[in-house]
PDB file of N, CA and C in Angstrom:
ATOM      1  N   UNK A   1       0.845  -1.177   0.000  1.00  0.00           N
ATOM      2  CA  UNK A   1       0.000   0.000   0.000  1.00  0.00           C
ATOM      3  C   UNK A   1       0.888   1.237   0.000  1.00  0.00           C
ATOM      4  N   UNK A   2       0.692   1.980  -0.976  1.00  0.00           N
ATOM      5  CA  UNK A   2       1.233   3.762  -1.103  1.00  0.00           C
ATOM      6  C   UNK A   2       0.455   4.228  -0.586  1.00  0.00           C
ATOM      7  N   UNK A   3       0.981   5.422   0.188  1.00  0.00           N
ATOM      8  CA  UNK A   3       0.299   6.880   1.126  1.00  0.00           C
ATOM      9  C   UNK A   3       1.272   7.625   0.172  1.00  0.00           C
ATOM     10  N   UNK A   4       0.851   8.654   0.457  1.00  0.00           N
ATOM     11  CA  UNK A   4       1.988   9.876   0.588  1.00  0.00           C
ATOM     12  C   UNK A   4       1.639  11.080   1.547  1.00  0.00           C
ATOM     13  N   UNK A   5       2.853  11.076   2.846  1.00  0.00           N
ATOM     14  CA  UNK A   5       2.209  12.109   3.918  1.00  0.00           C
ATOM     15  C   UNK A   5       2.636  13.602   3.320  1.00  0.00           C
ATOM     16  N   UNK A   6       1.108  14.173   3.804  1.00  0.00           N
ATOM     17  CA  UNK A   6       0.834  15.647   3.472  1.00  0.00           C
ATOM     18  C   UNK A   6       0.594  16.653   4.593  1.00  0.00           C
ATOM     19  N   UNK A   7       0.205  16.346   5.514  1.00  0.00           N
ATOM     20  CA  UNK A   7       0.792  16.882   6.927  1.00  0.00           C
ATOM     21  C   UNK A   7       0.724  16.447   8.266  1.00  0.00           C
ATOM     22  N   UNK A   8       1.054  16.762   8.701  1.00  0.00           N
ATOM     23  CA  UNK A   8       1.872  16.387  10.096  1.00  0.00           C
ATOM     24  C   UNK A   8       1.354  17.779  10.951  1.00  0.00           C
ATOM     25  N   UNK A   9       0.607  16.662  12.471  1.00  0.00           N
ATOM     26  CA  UNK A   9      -0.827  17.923  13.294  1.00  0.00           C
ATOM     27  C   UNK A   9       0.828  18.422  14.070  1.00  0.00           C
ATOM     28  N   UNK A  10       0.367  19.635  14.297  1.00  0.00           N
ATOM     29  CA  UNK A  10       1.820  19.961  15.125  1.00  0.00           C
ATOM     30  C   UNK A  10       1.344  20.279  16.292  1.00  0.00           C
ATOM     31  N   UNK A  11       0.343  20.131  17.270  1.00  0.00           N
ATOM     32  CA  UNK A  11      -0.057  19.607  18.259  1.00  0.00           C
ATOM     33  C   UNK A  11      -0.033  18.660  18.633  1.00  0.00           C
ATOM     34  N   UNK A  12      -0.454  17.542  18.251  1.00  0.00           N
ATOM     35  CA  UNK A  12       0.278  15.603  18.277  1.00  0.00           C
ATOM     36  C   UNK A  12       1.704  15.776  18.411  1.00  0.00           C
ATOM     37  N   UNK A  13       2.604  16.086  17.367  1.00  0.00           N
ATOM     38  CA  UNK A  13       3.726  16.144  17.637  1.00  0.00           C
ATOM     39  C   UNK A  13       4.274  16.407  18.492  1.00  0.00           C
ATOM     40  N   UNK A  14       4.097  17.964  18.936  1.00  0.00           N
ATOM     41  CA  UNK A  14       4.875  18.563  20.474  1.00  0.00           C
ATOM     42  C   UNK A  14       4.160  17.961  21.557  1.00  0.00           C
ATOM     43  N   UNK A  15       3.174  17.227  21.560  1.00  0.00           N
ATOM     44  CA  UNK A  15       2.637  16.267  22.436  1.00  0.00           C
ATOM     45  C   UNK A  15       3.608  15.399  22.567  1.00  0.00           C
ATOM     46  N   UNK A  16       3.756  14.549  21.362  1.00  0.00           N
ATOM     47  CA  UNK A  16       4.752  13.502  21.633  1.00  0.00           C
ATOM     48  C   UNK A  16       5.843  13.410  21.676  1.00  0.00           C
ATOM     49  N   UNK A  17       6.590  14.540  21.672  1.00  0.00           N
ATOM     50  CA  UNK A  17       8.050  15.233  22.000  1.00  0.00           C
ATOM     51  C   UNK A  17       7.775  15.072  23.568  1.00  0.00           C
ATOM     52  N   UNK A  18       7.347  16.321  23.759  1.00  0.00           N
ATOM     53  CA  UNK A  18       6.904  16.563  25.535  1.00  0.00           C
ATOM     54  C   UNK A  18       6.849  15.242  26.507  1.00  0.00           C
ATOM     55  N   UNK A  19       6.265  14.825  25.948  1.00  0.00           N
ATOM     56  CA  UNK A  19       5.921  13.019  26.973  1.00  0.00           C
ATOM     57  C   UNK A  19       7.516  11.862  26.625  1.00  0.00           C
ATOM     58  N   UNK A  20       7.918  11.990  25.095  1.00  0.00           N
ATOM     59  CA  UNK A  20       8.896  11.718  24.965  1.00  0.00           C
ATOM     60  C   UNK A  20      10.131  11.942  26.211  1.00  0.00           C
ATOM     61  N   UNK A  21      10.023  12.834  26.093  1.00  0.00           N
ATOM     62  CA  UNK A  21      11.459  13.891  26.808  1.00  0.00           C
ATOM     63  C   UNK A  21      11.387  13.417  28.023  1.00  0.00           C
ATOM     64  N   UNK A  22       9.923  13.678  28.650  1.00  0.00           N
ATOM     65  CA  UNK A  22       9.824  13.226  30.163  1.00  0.00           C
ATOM     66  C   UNK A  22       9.975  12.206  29.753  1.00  0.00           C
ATOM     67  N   UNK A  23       9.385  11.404  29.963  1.00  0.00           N
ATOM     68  CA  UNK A  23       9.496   9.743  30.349  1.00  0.00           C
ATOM     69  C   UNK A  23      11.160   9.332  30.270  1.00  0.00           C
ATOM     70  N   UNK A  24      11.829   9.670  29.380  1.00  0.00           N
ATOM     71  CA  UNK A  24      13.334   9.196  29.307  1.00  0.00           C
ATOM     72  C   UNK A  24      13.753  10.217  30.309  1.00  0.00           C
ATOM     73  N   UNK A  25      13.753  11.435  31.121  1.00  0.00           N
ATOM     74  CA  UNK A  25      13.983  12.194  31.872  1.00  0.00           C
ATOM     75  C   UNK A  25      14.021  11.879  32.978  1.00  0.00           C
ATOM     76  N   UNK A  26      12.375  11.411  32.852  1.00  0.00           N
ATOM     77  CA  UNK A  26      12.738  10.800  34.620  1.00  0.00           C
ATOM     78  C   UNK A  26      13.200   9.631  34.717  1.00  0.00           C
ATOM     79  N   UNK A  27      13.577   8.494  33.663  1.00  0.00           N
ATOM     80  CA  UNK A  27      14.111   7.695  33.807  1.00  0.00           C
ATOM     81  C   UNK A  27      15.750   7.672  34.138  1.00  0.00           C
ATOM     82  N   UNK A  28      16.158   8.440  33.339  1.00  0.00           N
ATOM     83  CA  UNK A  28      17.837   9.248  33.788  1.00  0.00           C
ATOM     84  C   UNK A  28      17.781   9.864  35.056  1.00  0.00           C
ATOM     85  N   UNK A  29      16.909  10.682  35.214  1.00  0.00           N
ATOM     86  CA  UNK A  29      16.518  11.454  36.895  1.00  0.00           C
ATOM     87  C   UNK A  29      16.511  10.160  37.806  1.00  0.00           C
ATOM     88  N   UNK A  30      15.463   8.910  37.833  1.00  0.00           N
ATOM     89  CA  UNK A  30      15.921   8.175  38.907  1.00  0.00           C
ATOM     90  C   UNK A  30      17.325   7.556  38.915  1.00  0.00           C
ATOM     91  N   UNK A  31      17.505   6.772  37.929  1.00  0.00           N
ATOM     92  CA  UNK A  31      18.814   6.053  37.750  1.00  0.00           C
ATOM     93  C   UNK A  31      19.880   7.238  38.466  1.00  0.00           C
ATOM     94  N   UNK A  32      20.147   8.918  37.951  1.00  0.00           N
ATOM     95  CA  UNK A  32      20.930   9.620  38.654  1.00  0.00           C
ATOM     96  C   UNK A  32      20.753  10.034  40.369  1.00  0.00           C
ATOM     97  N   UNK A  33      19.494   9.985  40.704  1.00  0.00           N
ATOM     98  CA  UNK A  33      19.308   9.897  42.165  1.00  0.00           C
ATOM     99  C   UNK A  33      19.432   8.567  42.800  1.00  0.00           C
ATOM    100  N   UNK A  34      19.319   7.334  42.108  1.00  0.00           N
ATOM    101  CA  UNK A  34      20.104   6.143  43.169  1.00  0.00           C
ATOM    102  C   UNK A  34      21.539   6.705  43.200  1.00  0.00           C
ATOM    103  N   UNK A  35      22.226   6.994  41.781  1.00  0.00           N
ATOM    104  CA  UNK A  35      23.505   7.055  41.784  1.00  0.00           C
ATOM    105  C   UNK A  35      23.725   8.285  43.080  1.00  0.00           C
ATOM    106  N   UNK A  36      23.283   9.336  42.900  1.00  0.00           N
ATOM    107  CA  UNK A  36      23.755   9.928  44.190  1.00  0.00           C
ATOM    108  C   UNK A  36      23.314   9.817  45.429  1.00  0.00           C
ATOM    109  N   UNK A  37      22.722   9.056  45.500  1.00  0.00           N
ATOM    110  CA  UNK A  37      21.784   8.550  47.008  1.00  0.00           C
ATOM    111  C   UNK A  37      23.472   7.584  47.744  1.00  0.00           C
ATOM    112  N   UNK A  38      23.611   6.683  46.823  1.00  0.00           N
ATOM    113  CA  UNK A  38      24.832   5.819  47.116  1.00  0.00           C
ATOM    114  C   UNK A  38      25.912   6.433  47.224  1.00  0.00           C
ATOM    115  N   UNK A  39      26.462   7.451  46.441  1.00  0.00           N
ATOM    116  CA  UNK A  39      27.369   8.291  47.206  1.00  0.00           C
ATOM    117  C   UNK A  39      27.445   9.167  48.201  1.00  0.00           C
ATOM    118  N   UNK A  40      25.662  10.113  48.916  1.00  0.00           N
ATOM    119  CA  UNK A  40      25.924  10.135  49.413  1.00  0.00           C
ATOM    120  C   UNK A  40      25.741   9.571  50.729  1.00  0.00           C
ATOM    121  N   UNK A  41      25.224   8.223  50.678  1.00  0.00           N
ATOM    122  CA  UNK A  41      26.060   6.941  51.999  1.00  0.00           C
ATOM    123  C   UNK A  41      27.091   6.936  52.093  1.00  0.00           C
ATOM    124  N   UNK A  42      27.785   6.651  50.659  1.00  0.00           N
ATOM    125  CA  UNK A  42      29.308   6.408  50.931  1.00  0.00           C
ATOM    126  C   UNK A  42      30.074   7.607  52.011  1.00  0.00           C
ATOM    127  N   UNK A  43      29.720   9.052  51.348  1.00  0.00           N
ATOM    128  CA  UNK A  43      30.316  10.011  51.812  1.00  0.00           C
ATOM    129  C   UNK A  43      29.798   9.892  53.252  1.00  0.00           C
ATOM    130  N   UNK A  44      28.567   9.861  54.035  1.00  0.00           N
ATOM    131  CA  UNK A  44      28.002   9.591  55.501  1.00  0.00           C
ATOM    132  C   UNK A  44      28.788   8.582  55.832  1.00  0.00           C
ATOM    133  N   UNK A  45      29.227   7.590  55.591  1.00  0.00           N
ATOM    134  CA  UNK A  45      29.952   6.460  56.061  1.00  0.00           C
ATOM    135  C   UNK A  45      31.811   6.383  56.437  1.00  0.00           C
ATOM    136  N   UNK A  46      32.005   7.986  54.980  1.00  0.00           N
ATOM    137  CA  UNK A  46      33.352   8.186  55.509  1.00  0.00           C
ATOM    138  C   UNK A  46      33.479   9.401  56.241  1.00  0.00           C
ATOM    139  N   UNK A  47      32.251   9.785  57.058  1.00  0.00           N
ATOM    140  CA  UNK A  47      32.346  10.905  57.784  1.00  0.00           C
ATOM    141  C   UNK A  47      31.366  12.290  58.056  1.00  0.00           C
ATOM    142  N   UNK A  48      30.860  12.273  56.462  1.00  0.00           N
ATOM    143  CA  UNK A  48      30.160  13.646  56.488  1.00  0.00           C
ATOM    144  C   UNK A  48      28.467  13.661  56.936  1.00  0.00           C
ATOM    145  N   UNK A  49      28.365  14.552  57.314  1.00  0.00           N
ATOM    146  CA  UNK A  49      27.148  15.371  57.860  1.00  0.00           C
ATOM    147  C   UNK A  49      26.209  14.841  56.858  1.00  0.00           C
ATOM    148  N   UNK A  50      24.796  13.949  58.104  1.00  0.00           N
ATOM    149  CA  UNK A  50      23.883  13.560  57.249  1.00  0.00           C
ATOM    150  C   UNK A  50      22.814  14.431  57.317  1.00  0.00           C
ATOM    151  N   UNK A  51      22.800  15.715  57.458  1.00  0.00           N
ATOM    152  CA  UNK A  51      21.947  16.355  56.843  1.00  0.00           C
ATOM    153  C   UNK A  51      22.115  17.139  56.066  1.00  0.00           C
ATOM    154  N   UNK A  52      23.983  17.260  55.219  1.00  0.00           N
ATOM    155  CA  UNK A  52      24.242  17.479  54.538  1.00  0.00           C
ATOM    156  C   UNK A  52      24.180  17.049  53.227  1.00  0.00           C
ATOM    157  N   UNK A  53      24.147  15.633  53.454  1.00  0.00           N
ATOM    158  CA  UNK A  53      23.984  14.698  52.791  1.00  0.00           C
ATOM    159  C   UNK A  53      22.665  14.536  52.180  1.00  0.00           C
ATOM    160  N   UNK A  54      21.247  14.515  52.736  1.00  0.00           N
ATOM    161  CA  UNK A  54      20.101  15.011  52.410  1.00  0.00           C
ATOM    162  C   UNK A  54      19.626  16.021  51.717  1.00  0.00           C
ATOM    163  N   UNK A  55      20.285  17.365  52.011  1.00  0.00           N
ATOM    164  CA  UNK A  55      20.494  18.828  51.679  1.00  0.00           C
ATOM    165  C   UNK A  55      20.729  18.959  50.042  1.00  0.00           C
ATOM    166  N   UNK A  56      21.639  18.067  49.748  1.00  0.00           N
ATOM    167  CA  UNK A  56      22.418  17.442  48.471  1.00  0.00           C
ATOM    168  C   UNK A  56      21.291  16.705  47.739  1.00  0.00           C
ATOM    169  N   UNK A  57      21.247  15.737  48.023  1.00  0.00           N
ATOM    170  CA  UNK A  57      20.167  14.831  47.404  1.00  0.00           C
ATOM    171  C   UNK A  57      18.877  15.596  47.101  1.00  0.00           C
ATOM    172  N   UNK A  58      18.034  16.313  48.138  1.00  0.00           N
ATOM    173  CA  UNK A  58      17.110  16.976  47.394  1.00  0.00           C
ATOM    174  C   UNK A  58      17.237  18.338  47.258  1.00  0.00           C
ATOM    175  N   UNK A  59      18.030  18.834  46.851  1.00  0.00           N
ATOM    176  CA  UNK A  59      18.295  20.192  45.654  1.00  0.00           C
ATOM    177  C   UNK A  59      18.309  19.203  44.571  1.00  0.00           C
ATOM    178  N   UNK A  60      19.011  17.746  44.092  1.00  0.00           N
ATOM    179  CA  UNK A  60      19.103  17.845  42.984  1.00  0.00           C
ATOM    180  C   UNK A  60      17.837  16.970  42.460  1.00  0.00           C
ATOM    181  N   UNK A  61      17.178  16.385  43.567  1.00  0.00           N
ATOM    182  CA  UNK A  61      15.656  15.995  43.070  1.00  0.00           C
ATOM    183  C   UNK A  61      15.006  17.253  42.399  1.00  0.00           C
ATOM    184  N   UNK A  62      14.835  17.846  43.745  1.00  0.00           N
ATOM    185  CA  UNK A  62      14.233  19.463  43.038  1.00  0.00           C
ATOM    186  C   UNK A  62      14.716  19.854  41.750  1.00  0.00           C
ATOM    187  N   UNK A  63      16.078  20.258  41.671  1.00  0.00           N
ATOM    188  CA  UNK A  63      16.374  20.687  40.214  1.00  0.00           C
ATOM    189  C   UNK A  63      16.218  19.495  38.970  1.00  0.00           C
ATOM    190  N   UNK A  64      16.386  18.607  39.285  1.00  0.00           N
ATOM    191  CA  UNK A  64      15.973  17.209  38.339  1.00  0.00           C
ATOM    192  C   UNK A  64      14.357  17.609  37.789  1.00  0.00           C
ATOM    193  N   UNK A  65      13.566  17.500  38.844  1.00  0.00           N
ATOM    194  CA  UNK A  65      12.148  17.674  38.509  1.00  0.00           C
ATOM    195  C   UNK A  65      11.708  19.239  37.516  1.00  0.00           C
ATOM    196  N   UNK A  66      12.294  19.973  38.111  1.00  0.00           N
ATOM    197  CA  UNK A  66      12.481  21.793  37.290  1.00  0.00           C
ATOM    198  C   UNK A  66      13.097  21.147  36.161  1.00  0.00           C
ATOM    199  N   UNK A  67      13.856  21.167  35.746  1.00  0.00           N
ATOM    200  CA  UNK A  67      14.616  20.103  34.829  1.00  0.00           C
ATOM    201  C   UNK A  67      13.384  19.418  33.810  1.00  0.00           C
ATOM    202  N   UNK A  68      13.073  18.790  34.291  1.00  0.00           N
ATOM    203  CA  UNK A  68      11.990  17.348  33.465  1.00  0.00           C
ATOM    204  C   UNK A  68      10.872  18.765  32.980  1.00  0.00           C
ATOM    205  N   UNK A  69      10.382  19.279  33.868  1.00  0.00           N
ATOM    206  CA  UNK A  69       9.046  20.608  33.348  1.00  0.00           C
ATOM    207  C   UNK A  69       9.392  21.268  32.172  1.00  0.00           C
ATOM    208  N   UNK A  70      10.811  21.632  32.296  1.00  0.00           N
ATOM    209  CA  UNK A  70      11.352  22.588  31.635  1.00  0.00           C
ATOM    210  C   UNK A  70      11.864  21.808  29.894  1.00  0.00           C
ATOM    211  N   UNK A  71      12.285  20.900  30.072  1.00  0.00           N
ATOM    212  CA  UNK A  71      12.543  20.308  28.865  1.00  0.00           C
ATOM    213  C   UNK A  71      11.446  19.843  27.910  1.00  0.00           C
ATOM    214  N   UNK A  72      10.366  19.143  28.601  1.00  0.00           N
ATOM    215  CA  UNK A  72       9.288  18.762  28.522  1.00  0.00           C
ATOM    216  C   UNK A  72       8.105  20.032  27.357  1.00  0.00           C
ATOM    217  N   UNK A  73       8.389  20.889  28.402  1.00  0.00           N
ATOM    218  CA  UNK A  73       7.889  22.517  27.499  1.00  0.00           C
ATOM    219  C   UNK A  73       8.441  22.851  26.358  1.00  0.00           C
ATOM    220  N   UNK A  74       9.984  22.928  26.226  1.00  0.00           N
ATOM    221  CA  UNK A  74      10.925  23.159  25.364  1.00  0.00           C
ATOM    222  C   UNK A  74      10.562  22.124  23.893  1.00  0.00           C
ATOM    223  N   UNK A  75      10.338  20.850  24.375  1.00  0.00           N
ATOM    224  CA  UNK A  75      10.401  19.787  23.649  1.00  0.00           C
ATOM    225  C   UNK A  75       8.872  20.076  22.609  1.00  0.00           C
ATOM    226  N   UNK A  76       7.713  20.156  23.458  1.00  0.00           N
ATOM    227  CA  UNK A  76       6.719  20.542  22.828  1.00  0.00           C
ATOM    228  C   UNK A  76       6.988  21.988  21.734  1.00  0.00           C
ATOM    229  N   UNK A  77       7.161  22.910  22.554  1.00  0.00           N
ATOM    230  CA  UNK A  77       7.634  24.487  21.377  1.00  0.00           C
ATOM    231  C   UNK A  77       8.252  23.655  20.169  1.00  0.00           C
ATOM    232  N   UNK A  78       9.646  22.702  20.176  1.00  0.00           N
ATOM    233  CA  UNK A  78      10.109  22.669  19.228  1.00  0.00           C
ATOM    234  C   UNK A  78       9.386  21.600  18.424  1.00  0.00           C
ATOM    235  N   UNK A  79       8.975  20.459  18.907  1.00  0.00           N
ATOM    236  CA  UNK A  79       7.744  19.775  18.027  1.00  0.00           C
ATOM    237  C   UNK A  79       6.983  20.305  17.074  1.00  0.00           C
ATOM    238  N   UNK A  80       6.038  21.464  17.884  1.00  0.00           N
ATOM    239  CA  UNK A  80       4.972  21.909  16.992  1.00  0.00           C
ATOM    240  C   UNK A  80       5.838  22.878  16.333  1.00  0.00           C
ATOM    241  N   UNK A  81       6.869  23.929  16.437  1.00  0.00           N
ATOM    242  CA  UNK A  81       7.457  24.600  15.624  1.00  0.00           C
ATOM    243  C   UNK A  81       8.036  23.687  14.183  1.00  0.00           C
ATOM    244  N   UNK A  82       8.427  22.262  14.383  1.00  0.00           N
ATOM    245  CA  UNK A  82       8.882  22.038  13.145  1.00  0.00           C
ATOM    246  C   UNK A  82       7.508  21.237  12.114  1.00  0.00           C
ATOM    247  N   UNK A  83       6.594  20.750  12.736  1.00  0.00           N
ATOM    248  CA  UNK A  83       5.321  20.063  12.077  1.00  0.00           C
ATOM    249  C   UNK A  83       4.917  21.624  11.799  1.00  0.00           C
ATOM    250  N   UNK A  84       5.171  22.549  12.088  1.00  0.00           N
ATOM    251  CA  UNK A  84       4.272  23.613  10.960  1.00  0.00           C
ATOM    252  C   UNK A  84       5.600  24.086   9.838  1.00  0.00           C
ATOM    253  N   UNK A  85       6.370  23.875   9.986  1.00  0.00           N
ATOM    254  CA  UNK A  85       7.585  24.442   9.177  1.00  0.00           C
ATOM    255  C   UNK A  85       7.501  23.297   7.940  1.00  0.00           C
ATOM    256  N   UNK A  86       7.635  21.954   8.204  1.00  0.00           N
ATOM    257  CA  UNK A  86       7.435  20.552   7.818  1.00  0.00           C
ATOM    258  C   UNK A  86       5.719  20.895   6.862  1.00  0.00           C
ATOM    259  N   UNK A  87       5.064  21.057   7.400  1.00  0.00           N
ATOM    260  CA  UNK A  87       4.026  21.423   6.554  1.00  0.00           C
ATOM    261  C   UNK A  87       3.986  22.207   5.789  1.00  0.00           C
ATOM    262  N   UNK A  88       4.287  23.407   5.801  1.00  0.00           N
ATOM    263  CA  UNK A  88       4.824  24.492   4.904  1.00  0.00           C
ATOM    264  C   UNK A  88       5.175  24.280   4.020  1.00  0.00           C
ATOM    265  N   UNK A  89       6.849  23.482   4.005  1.00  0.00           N
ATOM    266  CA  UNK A  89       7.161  22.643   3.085  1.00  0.00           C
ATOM    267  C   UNK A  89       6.766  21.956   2.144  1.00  0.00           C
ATOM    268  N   UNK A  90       5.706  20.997   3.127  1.00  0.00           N
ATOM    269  CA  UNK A  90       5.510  20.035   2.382  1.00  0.00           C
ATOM    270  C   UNK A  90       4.225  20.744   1.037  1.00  0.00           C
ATOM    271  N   UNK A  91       3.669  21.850   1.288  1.00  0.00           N
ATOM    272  CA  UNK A  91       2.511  22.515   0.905  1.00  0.00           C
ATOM    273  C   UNK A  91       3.322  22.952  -0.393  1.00  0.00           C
ATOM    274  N   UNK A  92       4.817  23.281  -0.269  1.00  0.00           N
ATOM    275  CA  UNK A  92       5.440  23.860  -1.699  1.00  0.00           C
ATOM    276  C   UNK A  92       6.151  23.223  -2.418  1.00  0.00           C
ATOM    277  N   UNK A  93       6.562  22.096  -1.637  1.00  0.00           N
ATOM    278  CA  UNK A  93       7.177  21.132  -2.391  1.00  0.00           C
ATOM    279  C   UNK A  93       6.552  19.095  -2.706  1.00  0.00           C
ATOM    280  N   UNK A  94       5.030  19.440  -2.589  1.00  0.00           N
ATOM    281  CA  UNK A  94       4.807  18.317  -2.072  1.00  0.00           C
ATOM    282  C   UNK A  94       5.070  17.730  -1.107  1.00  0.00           C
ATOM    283  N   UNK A  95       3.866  16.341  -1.076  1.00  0.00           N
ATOM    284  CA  UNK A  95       4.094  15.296  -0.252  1.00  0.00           C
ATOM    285  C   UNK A  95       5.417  14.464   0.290  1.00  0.00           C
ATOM    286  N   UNK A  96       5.123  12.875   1.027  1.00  0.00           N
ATOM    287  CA  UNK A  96       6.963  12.305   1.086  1.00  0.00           C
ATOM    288  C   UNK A  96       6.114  10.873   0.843  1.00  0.00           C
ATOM    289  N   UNK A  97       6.423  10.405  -0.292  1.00  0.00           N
ATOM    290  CA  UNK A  97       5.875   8.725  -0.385  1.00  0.00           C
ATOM    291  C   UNK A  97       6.102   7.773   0.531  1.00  0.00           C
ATOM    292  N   UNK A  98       5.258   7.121   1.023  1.00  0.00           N
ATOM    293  CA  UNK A  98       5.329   6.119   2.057  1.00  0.00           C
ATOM    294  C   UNK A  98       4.877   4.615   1.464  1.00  0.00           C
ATOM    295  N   UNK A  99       5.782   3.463   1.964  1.00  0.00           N
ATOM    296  CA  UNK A  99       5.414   2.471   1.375  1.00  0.00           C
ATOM    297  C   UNK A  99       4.939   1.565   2.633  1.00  0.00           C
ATOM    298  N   UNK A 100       3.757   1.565   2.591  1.00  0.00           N
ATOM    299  CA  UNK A 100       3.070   0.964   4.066  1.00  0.00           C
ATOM    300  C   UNK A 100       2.162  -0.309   3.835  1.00  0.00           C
ATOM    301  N   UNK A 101       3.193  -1.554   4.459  1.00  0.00           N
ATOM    302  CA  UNK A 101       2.875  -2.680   4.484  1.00  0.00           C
ATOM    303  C   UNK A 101       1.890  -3.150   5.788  1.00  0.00           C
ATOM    304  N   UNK A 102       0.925  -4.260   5.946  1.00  0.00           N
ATOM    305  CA  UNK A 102       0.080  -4.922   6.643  1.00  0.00           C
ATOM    306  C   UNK A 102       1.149  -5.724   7.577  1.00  0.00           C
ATOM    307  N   UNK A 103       1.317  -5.740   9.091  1.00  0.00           N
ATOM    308  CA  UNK A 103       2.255  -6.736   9.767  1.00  0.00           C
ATOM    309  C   UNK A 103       0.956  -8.250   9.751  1.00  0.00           C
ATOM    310  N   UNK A 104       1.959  -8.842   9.846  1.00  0.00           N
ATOM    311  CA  UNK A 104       1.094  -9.923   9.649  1.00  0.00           C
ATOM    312  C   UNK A 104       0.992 -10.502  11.072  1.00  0.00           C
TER     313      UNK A 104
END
């Protein structure tokens, strides 16, 4: 089966940028808060101040999470900025042929 795509919603898109971004975000965000959770035990274990140690850990939850909002937003702007640019395009230079098979 031939299509040929003619546009692309640029609301869907920066939708699926946005959710994109997060989801792998906070997945790097936890994986990086075990990682510093364990150092800072290690560091409590060779001495330092555990409410320093806490102090540490959530500033960078906090900024992790500011972080995830912020990219998340960014990610959407640039989504829908290129599905209307992408459309534009495609409006002056035509469609893009697609060759779209049935999975079996």
């Amino acid at each position: 089966m031939k299509a040929t795509l003619t546009h692309i919603g640029a609301i869907s898109l920066g939708r699926l940028l946005a959710i994109w971004s997060f989801v792998l975000g906070g997945i790097a965000l936890l994986l990086y808060a075990l990682f510093m959770l364990v150092v800072g035990l290690l560091g409590f274990l060779a001495g330092a101040d555990i409410v320093q140690m806490l102090i540490g850990v959530g500033i960078m939850l906090v900024m992790g999470v500011i972080g995830l909002v912020v990219t998340a937003i960014v990610m959407f702007i640039i989504g829908f900025l290129s599905a209307v640019v992408y459309n534009i395009i495609l409006g002056i230079g035509g469609g893009i042929d697609l060759d779209l098979r049935e999975r079996n």
